[in-house]
PDB file of N, CA and C in Angstrom:
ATOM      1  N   UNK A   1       4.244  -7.290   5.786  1.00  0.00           N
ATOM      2  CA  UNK A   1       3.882  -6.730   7.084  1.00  0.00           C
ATOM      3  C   UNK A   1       4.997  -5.875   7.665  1.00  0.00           C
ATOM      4  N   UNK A   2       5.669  -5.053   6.866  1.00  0.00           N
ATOM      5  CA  UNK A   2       6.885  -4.248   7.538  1.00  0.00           C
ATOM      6  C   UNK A   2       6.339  -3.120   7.757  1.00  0.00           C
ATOM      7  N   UNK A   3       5.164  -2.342   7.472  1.00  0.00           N
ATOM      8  CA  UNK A   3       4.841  -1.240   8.062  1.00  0.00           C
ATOM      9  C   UNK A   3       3.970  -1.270   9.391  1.00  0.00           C
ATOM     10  N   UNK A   4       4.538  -0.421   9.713  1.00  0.00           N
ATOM     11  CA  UNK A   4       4.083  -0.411  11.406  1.00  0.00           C
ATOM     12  C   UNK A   4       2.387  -0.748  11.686  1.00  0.00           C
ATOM     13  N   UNK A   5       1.586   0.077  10.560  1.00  0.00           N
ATOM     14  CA  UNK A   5       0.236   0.090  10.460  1.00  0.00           C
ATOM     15  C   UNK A   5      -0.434  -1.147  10.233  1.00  0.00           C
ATOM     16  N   UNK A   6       0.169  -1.858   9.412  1.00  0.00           N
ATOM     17  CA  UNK A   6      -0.145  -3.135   8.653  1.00  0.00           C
ATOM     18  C   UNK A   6       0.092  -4.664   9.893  1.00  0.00           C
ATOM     19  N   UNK A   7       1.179  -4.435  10.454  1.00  0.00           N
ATOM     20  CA  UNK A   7       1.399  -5.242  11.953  1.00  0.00           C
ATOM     21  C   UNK A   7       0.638  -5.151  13.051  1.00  0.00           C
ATOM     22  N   UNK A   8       0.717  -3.648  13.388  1.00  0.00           N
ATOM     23  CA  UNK A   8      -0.475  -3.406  14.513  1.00  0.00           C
ATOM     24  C   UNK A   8      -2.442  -3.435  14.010  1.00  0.00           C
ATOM     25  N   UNK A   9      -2.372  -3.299  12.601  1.00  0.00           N
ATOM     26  CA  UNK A   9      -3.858  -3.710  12.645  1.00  0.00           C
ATOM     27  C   UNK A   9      -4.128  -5.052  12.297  1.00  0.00           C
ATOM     28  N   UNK A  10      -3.210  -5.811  11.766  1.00  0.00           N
ATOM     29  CA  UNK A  10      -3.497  -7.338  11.609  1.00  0.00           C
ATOM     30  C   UNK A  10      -3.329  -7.865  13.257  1.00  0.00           C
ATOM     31  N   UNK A  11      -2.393  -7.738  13.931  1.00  0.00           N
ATOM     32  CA  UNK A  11      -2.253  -8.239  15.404  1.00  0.00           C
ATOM     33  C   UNK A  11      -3.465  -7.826  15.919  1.00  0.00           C
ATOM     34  N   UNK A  12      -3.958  -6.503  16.526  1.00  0.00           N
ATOM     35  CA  UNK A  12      -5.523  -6.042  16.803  1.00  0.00           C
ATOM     36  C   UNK A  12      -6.548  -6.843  16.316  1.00  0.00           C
ATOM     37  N   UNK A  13      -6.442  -7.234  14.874  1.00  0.00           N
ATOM     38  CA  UNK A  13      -7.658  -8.145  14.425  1.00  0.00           C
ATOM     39  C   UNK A  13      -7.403  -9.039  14.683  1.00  0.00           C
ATOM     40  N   UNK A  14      -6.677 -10.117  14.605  1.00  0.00           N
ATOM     41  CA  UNK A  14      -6.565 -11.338  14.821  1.00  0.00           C
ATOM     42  C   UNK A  14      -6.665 -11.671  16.820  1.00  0.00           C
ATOM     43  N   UNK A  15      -6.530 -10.191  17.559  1.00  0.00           N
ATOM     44  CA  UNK A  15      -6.403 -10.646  18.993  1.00  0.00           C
ATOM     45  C   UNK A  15      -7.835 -10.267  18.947  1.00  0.00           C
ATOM     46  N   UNK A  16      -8.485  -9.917  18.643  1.00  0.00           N
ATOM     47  CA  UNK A  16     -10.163  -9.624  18.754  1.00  0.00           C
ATOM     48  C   UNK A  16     -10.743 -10.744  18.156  1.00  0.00           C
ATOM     49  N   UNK A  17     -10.484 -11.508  17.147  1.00  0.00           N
ATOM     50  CA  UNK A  17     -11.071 -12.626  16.672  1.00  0.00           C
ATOM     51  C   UNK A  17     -10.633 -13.817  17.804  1.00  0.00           C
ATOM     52  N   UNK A  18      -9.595 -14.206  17.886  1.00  0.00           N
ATOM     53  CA  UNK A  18      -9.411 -15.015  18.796  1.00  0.00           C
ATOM     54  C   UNK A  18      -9.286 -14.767  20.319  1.00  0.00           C
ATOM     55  N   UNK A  19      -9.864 -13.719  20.857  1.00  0.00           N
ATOM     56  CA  UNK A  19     -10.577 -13.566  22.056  1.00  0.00           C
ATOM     57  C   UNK A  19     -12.331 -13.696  22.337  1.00  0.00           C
ATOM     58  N   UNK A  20     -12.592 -14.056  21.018  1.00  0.00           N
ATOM     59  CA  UNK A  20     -14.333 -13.671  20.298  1.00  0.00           C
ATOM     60  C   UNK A  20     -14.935 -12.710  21.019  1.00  0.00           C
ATOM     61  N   UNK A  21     -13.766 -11.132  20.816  1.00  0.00           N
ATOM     62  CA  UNK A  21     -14.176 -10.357  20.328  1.00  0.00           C
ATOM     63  C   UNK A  21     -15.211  -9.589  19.064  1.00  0.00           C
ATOM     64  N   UNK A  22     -14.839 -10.140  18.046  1.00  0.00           N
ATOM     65  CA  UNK A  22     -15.071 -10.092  16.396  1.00  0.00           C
ATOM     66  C   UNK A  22     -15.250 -11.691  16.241  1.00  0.00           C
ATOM     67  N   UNK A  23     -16.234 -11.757  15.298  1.00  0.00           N
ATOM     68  CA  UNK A  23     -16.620 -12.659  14.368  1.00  0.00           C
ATOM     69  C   UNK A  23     -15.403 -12.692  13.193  1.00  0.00           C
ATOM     70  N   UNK A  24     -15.720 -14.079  12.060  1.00  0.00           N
ATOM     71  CA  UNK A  24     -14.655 -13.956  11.118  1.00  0.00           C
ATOM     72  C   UNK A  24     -14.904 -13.217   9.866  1.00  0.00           C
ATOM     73  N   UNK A  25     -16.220 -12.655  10.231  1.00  0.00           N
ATOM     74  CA  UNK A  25     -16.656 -11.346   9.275  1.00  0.00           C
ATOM     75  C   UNK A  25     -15.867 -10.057   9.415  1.00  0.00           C
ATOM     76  N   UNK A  26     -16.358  -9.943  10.197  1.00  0.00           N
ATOM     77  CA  UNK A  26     -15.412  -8.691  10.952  1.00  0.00           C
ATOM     78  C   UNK A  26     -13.599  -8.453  10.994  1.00  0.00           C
ATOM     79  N   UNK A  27     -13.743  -9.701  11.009  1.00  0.00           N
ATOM     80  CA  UNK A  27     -11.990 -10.342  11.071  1.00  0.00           C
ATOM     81  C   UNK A  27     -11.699 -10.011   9.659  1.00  0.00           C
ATOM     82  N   UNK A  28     -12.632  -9.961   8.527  1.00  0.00           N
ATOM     83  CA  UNK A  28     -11.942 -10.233   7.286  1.00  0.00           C
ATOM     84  C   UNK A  28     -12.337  -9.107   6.511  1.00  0.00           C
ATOM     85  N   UNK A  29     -13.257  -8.494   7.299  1.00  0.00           N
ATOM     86  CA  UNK A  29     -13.683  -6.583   6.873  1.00  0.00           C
ATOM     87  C   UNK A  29     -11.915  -5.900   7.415  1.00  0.00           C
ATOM     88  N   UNK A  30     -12.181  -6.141   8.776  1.00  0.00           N
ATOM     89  CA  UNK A  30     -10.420  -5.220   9.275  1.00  0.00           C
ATOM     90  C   UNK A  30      -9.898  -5.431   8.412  1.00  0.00           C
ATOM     91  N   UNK A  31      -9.361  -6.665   8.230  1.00  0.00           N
ATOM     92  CA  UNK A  31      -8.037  -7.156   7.322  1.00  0.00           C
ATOM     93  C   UNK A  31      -8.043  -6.559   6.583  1.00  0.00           C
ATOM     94  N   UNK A  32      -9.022  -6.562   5.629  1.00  0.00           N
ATOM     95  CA  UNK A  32      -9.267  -5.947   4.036  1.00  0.00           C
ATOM     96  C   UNK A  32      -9.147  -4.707   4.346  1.00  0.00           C
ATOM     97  N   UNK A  33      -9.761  -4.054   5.000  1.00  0.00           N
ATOM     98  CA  UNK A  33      -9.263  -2.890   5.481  1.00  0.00           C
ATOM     99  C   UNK A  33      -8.022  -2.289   5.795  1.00  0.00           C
ATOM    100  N   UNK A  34      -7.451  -2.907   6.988  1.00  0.00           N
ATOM    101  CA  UNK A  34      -5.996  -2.539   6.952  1.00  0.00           C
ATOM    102  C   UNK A  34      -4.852  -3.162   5.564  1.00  0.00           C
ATOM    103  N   UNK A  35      -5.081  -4.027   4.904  1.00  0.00           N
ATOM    104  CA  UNK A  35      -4.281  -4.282   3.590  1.00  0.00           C
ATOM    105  C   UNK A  35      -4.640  -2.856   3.025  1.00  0.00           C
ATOM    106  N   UNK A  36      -5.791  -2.489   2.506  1.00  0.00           N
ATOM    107  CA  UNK A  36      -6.520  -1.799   1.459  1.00  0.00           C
ATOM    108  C   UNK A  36      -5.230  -0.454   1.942  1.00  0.00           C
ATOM    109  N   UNK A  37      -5.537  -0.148   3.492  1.00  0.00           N
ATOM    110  CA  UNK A  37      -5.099   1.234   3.683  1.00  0.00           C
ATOM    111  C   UNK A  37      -3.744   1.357   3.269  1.00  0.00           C
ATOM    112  N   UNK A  38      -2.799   0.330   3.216  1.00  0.00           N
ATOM    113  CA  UNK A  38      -1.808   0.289   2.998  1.00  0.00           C
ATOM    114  C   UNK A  38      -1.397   0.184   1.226  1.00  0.00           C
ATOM    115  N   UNK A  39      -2.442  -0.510   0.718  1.00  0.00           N
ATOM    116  CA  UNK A  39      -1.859  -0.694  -1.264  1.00  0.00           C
ATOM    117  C   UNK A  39      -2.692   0.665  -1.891  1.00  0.00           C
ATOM    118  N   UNK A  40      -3.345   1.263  -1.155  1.00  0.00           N
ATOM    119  CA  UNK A  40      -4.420   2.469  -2.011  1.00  0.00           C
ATOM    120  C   UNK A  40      -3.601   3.554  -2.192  1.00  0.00           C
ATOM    121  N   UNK A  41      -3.177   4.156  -1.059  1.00  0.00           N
ATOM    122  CA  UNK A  41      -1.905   5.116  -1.057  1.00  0.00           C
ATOM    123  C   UNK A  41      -0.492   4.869  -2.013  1.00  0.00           C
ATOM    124  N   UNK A  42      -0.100   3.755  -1.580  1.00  0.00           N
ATOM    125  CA  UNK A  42       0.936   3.487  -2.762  1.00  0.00           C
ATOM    126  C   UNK A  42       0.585   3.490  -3.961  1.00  0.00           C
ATOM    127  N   UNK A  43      -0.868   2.901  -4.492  1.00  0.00           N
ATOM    128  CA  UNK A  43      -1.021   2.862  -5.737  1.00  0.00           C
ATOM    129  C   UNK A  43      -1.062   4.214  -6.163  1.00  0.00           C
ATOM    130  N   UNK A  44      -2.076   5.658  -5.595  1.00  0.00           N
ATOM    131  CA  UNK A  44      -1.596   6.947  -5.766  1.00  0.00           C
ATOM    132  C   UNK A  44      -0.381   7.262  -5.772  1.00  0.00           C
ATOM    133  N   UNK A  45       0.569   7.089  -4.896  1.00  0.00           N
ATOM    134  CA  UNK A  45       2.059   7.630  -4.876  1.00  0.00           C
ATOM    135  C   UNK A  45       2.562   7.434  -6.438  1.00  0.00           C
ATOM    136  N   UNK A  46       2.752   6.174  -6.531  1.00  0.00           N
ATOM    137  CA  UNK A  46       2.798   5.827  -7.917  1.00  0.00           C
ATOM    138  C   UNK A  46       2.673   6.090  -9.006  1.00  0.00           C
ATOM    139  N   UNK A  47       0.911   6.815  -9.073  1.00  0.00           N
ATOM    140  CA  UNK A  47       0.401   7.246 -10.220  1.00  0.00           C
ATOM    141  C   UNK A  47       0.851   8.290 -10.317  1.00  0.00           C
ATOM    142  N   UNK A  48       1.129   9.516  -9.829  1.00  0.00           N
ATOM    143  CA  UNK A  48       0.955  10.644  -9.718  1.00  0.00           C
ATOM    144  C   UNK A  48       2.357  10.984  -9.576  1.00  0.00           C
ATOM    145  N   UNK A  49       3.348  10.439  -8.224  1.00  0.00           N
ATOM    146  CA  UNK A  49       4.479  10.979  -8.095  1.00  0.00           C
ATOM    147  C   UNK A  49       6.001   9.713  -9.095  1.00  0.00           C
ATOM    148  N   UNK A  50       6.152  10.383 -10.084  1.00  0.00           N
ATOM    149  CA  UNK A  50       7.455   9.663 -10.808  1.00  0.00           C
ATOM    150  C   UNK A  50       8.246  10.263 -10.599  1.00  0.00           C
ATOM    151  N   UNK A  51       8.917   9.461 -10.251  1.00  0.00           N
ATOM    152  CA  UNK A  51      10.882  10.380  -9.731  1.00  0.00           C
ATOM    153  C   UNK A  51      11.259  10.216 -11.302  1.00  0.00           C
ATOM    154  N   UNK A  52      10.607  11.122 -11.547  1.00  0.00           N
ATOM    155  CA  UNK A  52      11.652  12.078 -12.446  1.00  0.00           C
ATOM    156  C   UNK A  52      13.459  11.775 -13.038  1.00  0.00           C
ATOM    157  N   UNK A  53      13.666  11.944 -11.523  1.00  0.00           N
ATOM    158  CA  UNK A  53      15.086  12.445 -11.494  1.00  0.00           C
ATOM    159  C   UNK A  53      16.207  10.901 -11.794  1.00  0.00           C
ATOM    160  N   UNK A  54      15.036   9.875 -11.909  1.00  0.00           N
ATOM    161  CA  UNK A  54      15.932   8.743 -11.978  1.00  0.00           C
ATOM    162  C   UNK A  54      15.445   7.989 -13.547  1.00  0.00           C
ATOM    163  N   UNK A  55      14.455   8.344 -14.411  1.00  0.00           N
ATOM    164  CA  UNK A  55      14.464   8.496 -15.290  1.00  0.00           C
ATOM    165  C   UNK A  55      16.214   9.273 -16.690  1.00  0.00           C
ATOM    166  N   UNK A  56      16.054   7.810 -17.322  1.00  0.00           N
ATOM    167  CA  UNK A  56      17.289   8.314 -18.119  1.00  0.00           C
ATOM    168  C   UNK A  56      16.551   9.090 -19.441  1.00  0.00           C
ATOM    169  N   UNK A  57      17.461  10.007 -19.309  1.00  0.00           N
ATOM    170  CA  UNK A  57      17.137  11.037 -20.278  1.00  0.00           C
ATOM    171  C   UNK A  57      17.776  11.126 -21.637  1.00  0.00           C
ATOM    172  N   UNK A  58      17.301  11.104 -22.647  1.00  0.00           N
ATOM    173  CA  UNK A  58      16.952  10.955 -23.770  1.00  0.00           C
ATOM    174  C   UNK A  58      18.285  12.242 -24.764  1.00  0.00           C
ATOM    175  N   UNK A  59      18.914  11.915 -25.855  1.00  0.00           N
ATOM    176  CA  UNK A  59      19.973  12.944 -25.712  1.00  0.00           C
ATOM    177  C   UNK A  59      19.095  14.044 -27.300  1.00  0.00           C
ATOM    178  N   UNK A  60      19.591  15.024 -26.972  1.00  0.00           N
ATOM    179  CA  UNK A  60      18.839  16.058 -27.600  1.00  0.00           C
ATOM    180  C   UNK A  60      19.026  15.799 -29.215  1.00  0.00           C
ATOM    181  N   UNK A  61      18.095  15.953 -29.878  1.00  0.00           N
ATOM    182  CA  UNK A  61      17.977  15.450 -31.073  1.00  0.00           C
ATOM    183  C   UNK A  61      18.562  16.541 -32.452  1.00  0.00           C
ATOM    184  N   UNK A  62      19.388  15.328 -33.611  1.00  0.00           N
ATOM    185  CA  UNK A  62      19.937  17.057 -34.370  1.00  0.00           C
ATOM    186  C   UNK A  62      19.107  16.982 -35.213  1.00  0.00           C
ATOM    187  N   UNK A  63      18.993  17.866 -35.708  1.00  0.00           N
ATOM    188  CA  UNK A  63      18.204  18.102 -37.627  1.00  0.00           C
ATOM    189  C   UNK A  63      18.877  17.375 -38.103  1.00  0.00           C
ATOM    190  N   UNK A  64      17.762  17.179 -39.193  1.00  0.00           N
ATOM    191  CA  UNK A  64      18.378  15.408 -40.436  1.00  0.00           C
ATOM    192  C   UNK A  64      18.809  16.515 -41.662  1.00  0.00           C
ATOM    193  N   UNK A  65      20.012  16.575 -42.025  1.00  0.00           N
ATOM    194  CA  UNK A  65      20.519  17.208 -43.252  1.00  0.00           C
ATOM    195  C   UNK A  65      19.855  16.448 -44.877  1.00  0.00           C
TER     196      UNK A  65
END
């Protein structure tokens, strides 16, 4: 829960459930929801962006005599 998004939408859901605002349906749609919004993006970042630059690089290869 260290991102700002992930604190303020679990606190929001849980103060709507226990005001019976929301049902524990609803309570567990948000949740899933706000988790989801938070691991979907990373899992893209991930796929797509590799730092490169911290990858060890491989040393240039000679011809076999």
């Amino acid at each position: 829960l260290m991102s700002t998004g992930l604190t303020f939408g679990s606190i929001s859901a849980l103060f709507g459930l226990s005001h019976n605002i929301i049902d524990t349906a609803q309570y567990s749609f948000l949740i899933a929801t706000v988790v989801g919004s938070a691991v979907i993006p990373t899992l893209i970042a991930n796929a797509f962006f590799l730092p490169r630059h911290l990858l060890k690089r491989r040393p240039p290869e000679t011809p076999e005599e």
